[in-house]
Structure formats: C-alpha cells, structure tokens
Protein backbone atom coordinates (compact mmCIF):
# COMPACT_ATOMS: atom_id res chain seq x y z
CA UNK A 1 2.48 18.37 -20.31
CA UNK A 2 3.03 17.38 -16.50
CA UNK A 3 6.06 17.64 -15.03
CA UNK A 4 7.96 14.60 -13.37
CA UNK A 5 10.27 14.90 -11.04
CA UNK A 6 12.34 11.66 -9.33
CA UNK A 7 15.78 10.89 -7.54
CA UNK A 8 18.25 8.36 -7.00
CA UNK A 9 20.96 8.23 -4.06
CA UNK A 10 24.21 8.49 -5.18
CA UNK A 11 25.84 4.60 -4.44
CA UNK A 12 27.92 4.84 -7.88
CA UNK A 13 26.80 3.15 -10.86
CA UNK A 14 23.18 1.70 -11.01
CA UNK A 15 22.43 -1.81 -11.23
CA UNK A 16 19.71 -3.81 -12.74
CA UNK A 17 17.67 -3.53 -10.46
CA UNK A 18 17.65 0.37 -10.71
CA UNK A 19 17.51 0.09 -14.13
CA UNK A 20 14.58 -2.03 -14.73
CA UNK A 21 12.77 -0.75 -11.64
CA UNK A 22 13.28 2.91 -12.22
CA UNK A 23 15.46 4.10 -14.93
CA UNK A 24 14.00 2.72 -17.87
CA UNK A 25 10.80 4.01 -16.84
CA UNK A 26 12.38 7.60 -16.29
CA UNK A 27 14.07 7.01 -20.06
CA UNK A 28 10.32 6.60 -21.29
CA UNK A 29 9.03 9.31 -19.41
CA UNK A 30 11.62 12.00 -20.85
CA UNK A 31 9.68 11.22 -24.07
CA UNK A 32 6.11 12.17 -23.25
CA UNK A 33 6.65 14.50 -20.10
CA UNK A 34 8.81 17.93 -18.61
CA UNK A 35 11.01 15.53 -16.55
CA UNK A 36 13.91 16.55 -14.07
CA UNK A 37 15.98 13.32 -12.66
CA UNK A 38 18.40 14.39 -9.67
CA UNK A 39 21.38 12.45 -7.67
CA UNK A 40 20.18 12.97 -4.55
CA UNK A 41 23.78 13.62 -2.69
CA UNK A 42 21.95 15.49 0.34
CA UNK A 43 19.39 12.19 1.66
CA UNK A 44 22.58 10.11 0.96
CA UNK A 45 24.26 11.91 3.65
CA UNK A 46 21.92 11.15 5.99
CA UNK A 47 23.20 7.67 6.57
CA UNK A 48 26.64 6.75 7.48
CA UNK A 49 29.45 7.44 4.06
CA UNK A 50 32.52 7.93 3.21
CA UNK A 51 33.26 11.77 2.44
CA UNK A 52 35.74 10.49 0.32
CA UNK A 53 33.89 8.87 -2.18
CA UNK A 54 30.83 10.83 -2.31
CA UNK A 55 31.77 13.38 -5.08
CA UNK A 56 32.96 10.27 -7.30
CA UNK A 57 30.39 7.95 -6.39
CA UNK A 58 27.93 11.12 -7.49
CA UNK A 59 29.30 11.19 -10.90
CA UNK A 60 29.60 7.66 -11.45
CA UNK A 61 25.61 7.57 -10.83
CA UNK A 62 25.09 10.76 -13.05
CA UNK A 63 27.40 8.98 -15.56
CA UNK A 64 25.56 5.87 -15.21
CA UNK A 65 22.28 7.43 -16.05
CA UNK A 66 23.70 9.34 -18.89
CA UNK A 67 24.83 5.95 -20.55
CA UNK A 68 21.23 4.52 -19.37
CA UNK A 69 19.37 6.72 -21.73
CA UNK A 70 18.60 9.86 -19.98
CA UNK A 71 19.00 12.89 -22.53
CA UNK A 72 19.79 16.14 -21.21
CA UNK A 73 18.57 17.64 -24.53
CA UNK A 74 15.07 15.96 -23.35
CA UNK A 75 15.01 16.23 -19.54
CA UNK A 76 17.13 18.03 -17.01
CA UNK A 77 19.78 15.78 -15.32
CA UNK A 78 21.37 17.47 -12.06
CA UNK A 79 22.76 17.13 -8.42
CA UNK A 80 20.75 18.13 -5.87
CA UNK A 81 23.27 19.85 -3.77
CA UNK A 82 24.13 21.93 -6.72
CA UNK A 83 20.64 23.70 -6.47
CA UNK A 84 20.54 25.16 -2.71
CA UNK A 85 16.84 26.21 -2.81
CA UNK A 86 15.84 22.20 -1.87
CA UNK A 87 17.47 23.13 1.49
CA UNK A 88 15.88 26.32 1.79
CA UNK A 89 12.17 25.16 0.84
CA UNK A 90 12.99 21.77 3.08
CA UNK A 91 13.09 24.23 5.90
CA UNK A 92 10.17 26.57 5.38
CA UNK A 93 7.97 23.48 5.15
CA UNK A 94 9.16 21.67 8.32
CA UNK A 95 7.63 25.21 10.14
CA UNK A 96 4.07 23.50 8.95
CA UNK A 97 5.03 19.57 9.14
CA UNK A 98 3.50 17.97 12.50
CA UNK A 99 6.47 15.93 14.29
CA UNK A 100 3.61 13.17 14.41
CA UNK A 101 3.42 12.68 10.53
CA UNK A 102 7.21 12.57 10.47
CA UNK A 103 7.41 9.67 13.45
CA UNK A 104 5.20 7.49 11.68
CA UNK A 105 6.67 6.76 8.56
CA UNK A 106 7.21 3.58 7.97
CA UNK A 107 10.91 3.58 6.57
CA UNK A 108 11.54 6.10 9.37
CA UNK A 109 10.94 3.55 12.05
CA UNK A 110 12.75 0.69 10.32
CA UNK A 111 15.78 2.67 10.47
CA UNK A 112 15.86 4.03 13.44
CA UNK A 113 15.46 0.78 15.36
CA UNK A 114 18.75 -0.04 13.56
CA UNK A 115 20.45 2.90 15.39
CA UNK A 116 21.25 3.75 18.92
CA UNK A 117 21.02 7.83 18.07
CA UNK A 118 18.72 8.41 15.74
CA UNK A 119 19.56 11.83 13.70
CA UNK A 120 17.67 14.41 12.72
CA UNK A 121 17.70 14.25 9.31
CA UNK A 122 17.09 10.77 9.58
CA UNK A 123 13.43 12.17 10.54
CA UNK A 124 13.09 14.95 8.44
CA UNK A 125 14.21 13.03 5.11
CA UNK A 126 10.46 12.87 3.86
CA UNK A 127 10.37 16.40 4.09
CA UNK A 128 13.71 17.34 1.92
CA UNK A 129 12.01 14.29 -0.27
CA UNK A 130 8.56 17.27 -0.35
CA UNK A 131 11.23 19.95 -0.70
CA UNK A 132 12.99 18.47 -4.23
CA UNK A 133 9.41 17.70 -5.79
CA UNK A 134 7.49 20.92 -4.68
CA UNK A 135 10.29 23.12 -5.40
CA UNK A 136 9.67 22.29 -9.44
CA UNK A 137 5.60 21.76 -8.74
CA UNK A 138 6.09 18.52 -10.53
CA UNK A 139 3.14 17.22 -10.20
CA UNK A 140 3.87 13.53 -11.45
CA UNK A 141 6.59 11.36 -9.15
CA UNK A 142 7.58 7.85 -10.34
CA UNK A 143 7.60 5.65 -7.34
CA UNK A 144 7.10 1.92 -6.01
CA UNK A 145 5.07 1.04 -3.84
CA UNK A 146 6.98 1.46 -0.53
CA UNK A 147 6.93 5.29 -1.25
CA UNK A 148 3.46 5.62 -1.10
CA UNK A 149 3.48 6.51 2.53
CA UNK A 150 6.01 9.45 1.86
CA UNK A 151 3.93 11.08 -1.61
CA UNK A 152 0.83 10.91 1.00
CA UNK A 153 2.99 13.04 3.35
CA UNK A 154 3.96 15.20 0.27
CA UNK A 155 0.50 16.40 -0.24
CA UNK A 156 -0.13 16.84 3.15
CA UNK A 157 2.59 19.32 3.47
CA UNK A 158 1.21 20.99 -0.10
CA UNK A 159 -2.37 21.35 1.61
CA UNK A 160 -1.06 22.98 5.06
CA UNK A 161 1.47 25.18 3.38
CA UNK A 162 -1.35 26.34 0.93
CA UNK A 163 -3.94 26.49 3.48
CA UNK A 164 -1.94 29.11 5.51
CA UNK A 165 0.07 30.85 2.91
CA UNK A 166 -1.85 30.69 -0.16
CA UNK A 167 -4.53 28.14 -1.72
CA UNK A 168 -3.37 26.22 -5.17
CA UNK A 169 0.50 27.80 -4.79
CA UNK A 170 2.13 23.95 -4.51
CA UNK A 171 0.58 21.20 -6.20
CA UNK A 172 -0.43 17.80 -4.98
CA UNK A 173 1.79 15.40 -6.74
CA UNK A 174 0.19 12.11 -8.07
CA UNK A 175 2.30 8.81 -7.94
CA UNK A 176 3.07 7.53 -10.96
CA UNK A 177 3.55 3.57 -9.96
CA UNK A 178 6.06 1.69 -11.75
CA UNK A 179 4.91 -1.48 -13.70
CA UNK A 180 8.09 -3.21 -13.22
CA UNK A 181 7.70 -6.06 -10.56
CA UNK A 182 10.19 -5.60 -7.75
CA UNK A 183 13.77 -7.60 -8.65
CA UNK A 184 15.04 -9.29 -5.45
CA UNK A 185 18.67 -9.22 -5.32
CA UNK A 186 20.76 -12.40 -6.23
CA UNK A 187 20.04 -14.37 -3.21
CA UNK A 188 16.34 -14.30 -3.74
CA UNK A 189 15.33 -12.61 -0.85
CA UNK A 190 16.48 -9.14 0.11
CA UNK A 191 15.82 -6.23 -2.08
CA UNK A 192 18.64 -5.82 -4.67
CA UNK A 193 21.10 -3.49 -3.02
CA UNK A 194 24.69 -2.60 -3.73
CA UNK A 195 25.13 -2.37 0.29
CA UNK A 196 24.28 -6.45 1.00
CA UNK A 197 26.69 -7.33 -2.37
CA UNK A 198 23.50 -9.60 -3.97
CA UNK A 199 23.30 -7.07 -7.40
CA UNK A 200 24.41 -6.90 -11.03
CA UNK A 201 26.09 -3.98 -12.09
CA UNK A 202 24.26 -2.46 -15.17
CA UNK A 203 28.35 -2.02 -16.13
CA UNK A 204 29.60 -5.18 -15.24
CA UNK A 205 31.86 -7.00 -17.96
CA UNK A 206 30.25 -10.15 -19.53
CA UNK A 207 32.41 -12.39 -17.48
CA UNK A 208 31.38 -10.92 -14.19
CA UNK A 209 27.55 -11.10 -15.08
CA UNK A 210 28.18 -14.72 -15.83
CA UNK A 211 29.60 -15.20 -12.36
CA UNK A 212 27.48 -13.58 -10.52
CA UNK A 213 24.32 -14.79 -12.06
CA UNK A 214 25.75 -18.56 -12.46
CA UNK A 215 24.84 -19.14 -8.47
CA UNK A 216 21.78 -17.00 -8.26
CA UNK A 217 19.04 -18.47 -5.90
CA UNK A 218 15.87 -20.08 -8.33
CA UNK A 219 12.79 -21.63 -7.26
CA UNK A 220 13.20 -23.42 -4.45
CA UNK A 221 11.37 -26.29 -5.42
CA UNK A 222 14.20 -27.18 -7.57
CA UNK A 223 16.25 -28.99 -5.86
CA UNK A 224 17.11 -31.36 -8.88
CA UNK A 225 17.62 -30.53 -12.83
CA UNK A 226 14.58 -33.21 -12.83
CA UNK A 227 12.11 -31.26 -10.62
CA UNK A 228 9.32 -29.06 -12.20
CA UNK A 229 9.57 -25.57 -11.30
CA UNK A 230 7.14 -22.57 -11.06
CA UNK A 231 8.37 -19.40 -12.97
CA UNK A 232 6.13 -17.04 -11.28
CA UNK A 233 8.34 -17.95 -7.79
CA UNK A 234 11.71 -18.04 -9.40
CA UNK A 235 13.22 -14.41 -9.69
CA UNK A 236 15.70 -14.96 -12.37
CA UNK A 237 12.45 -15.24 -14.03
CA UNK A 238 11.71 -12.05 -13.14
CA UNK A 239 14.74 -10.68 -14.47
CA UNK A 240 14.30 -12.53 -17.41
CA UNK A 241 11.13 -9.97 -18.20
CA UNK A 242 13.61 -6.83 -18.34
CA UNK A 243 16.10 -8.36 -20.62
CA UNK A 244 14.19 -11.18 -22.84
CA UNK A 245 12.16 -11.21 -25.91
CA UNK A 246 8.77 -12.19 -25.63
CA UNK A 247 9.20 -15.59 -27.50
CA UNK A 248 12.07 -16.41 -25.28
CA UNK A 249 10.12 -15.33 -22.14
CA UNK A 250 8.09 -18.16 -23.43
CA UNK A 251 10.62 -21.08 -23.96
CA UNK A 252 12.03 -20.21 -20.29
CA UNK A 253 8.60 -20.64 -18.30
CA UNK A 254 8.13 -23.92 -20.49
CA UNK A 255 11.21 -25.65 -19.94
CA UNK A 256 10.79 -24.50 -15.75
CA UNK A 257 7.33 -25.83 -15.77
CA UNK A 258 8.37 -29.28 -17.43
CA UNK A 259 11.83 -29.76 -16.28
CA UNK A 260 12.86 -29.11 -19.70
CA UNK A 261 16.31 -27.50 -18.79
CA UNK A 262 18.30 -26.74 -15.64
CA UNK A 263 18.34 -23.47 -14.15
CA UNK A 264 21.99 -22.95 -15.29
CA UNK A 265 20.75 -23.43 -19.03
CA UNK A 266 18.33 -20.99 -18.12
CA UNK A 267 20.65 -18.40 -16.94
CA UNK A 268 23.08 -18.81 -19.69
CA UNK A 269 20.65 -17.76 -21.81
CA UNK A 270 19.47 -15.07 -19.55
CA UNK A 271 23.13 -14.16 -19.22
CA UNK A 272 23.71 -13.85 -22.81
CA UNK A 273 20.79 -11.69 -23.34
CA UNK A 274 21.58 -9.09 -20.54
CA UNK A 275 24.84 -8.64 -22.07
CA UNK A 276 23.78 -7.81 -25.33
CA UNK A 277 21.09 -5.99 -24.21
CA UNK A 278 23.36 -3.80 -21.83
CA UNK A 279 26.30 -3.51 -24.37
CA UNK A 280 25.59 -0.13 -26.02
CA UNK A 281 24.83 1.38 -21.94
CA UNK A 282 28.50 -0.13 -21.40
CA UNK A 283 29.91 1.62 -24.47
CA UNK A 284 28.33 5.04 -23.57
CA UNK A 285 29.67 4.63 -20.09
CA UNK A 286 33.19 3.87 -20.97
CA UNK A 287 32.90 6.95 -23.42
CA UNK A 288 31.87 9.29 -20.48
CA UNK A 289 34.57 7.68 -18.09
CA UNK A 290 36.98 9.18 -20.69
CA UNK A 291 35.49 12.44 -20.61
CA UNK A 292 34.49 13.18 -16.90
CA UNK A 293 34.85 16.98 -17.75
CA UNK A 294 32.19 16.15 -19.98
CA UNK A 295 29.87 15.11 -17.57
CA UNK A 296 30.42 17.66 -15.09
CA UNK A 297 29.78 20.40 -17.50
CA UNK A 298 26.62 18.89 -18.42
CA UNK A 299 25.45 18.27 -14.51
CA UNK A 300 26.45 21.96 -14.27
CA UNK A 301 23.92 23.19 -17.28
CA UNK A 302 21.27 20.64 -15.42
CA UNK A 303 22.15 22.85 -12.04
CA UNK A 304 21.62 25.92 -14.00
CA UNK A 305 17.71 25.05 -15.84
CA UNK A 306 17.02 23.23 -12.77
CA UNK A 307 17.46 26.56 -10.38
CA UNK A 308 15.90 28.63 -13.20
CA UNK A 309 12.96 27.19 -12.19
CA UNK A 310 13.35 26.49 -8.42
CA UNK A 311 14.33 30.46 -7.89
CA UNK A 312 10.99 32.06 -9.01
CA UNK A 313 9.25 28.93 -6.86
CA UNK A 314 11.33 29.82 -3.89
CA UNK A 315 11.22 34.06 -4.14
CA UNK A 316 7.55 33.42 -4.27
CA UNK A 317 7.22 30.71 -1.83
CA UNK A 318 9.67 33.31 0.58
CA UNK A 319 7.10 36.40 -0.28
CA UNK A 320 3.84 34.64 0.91
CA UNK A 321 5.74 33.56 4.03
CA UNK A 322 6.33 37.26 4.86
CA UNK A 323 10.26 37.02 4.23
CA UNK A 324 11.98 40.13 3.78
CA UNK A 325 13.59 39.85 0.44
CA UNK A 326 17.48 40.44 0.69
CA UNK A 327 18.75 43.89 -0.43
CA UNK A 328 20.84 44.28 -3.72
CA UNK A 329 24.30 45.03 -2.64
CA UNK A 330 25.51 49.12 -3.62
C-alpha cells in the first residue's frame, strides 16, 4: 500500500474549488492508500496573516475537511505545527539544497516580484513542502500541475540527502495528478481563491450559492439568451462536472450549444444541484461547529500517529547525519 501524503493552507473553510480539485480526490484516496492530510499552518505563515485568526481559521479548515469526507478512522488528519519534526527535517535538508534550485522556482519568483523584501521562508517554502512529505516517506503526493516544479525539487533533495548520508533512506515521491480540470473562480479568469472574493464556500447557505453563482462570468460569446455557446469555454460548465449527473451534464452542453436556455436557467439548475449535493457536508459541519472540543481532540490523536511515525524517520535521519543523540535526563 503506498503512502500519500498532501496539505492544504489554513484560509478557513474550503471552497469548491478545493473540494473538487483536491479534497474529493484525497476522500477517494483514504480508501485504497496509507494517507496523512495536514493543515499546513507553518507555509501559511509565510505570507502576510492575521495572528488572530490563524488558530480559528486552522480549525475551521480541519473542520471543513472532516465534514468533506476525510475519516480519521481511515487516514490521519493533523496540523502541521503540532508535529515539530517538519521543522527539524526542513532544516537538515536545506544543509544539502543548492540556493540555485530554490531561486528558480517558478511560484517563488511570482511572489517575490510582488514584494519589496522578499523573506526567507518565502524561499525556502519548497523545502518545508520536502520536509512534510519525506518526513512520512510517502511516496505518492496528490498535486496539479503547477506543483510539478516543486515534487521535481522534492526528489532532488531525496537523491543528495541519500547520496551523502545513506542510499534508498528517503524515497522519491511520484505525483499523483489530479483529474479534476482546474475551476476558475467566479469571474472566469483568476484561479478560485478566497483572497480575490470570486469562490463558493463548500458551506455556504443555499441562498448565498444562488447569489453568488446568479452573476458568474459564462462563455463569452454569449452576449444574448439567443447566441450559441461553447460548453468546453464556459466554466460554470466546468463546475457543472463536480456537481451534475451525467444525463444532466448532457442536457446543459445541448441547450449551450443550441441556444436552448439562458445561462441563468443553466445555473439554476447547477445551483440546485450543488446544494443538494453539498447538504449532508453542511450538516456534518454544523455538527462539528457544535462540538469544537471534538475536533481538537481528534487533530490531537492525528498529531500523535502522525509523530509516531515522523520520530523514528527523524532519530534516524539525525543518526546518519552524525547528530549526537540528546541524553535522557537523571
């Protein structure tokens, strides 16, 4: 059985896009794999926050994923910062990662033109990213495509931390690509994102999806009710794929093609299926709002299996480095 290991930051509760680009693959996973899914608290910090809301904004996103489908009696469901051995193991490897490598990410350079001091753990994110997967040798990690670049740099760091400390010790971890097709975010052209206010909370009461989704950018070529449209441009087609039967799927690229509705007719019907779909995520939620003790105990048994493992990774990790173990106390 491989073992999967993937992250989310912690921006509260998830949102369809999440959901059907990530979480309801990691729900399927739990089934047929050793998974561990972890609120990454630490690489949210890394960007600009408000300590205020960062412990509640963690739980909300654990609690989200709870209500999403994610079993802790199938997988192990944790906070990163609860398990200090990804800080310790993000440091030993940047002692073998080349500054080079690090510079040229591509996600690194994007966001460091947008600041006038760049930060240092701005740069050495991909290697805290190496740190969380390597630290469980998972050696299957769910990603899109725009992580690519950072898995490469993953195995990278496996092969020159191996090749000086000891051949085989860390894995190289093998994407796992999503099939979902990216969901744009409401206006139909940035990435769905909580930050530029263009998503659908997977929480959201009926009459809020309705609103949001009611003025939702469609294909652009139309600009009447009476203008043919092509589905495979129009993204609330796309979303129409995570939340529609098949036979429905069908209707809705007919009527587009052939002017046969308006795009309003075809979100109300997209509307009405994402809130029946989503109703029983909404119910657990609510029922794990009420208990937040609840949810804390079971991040806290997550923290616990999780550094089960990560200890005896770590200890030997520390040994081949030439560490000199700590001495018991009396």
């Amino acid at each position: 059985m491989a073992r999967v290991f993937s992250g989310i930051q912690p921006s509260g509760e998830l949102h369809i896009g999440n959901y059907l680009g990530a979480v309801q693959n990691w729900v399927r996973l739990q089934e047929q794999h050793d998974c561990l899914f972890c609120v990454v608290d630490l690489h949210a910090i890394t960007q600009p926050y408000e300590p205020a809301q960062l412990a509640q904004r963690t739980r909300q996103m654990a609690s989200s994923l709870l209500a999403a489908g994610l079993d802790p009696a199938k997988c192990i469901v944790f906070v990163q910062s609860h398990v200090p051995e990804h800080t310790e193991l993000s440091w030993l490897f940047t002692t073998v990662t080349p500054l080079g490598e690090l510079e040229r990410q591509t996600q690194y350079k994007d966001k460091a033109q947008r600041q006038e001091s760049v930060l240092a753990g701005l740069l050495n994110y991909p290697v805290l990213q190496t740190a969380d997967v390597l630290l469980y040798k998972a050696t299957l990690v769910p990603v899109g495509e725009d992580q690519i670049q950072h898995l490469e740099l993953m195995r990278e760091i496996a092969r020159r931390w191996n090749g000086r400390f000891g051949e085989g010790f860390f894995p190289e971890p093998q994407p796992q690509l999503t099939t979902a097709k990216r969901v744009l975010g409401l206006d139909g052209q940035a990435k769905m994102s909580k930050s530029l206010g263009n998503t659908i909370g997977l929480l959201d009461p009926p009459d809020a999806v309705w609103e949001k989704l009611r003025p939702a950018a469609t294909d652009p070529a139309r600009v009447t009710r009476r203008d043919p449209g092509d589905p495979d441009k129009c993204n609330i087609y796309t979303i129409h794929k995570g939340f529609s039967p098949p036979d429905t799927l069908g209707t809705v690229a007919h009527n587009c093609r052939t002017a046969g509705w308006g795009c309003l007719d075809c979100k109300r019907v997209l509307a009405d299926n994402m809130i029946a779909a989503l109703a029983p995520v909404r119910e657990r939620a609510a029922d794990l709002a009420a208990r937040p003790a609840e949810v804390d105990r079971q991040l806290a048994d997550g923290a616990a299996r999780a550094r089960a493992i990560a200890r005896d990774t770590l200890g030997e990790a520390r040994r081949r480095m030439g560490l000199l173990p700590a001495a018991s106390a009396g």
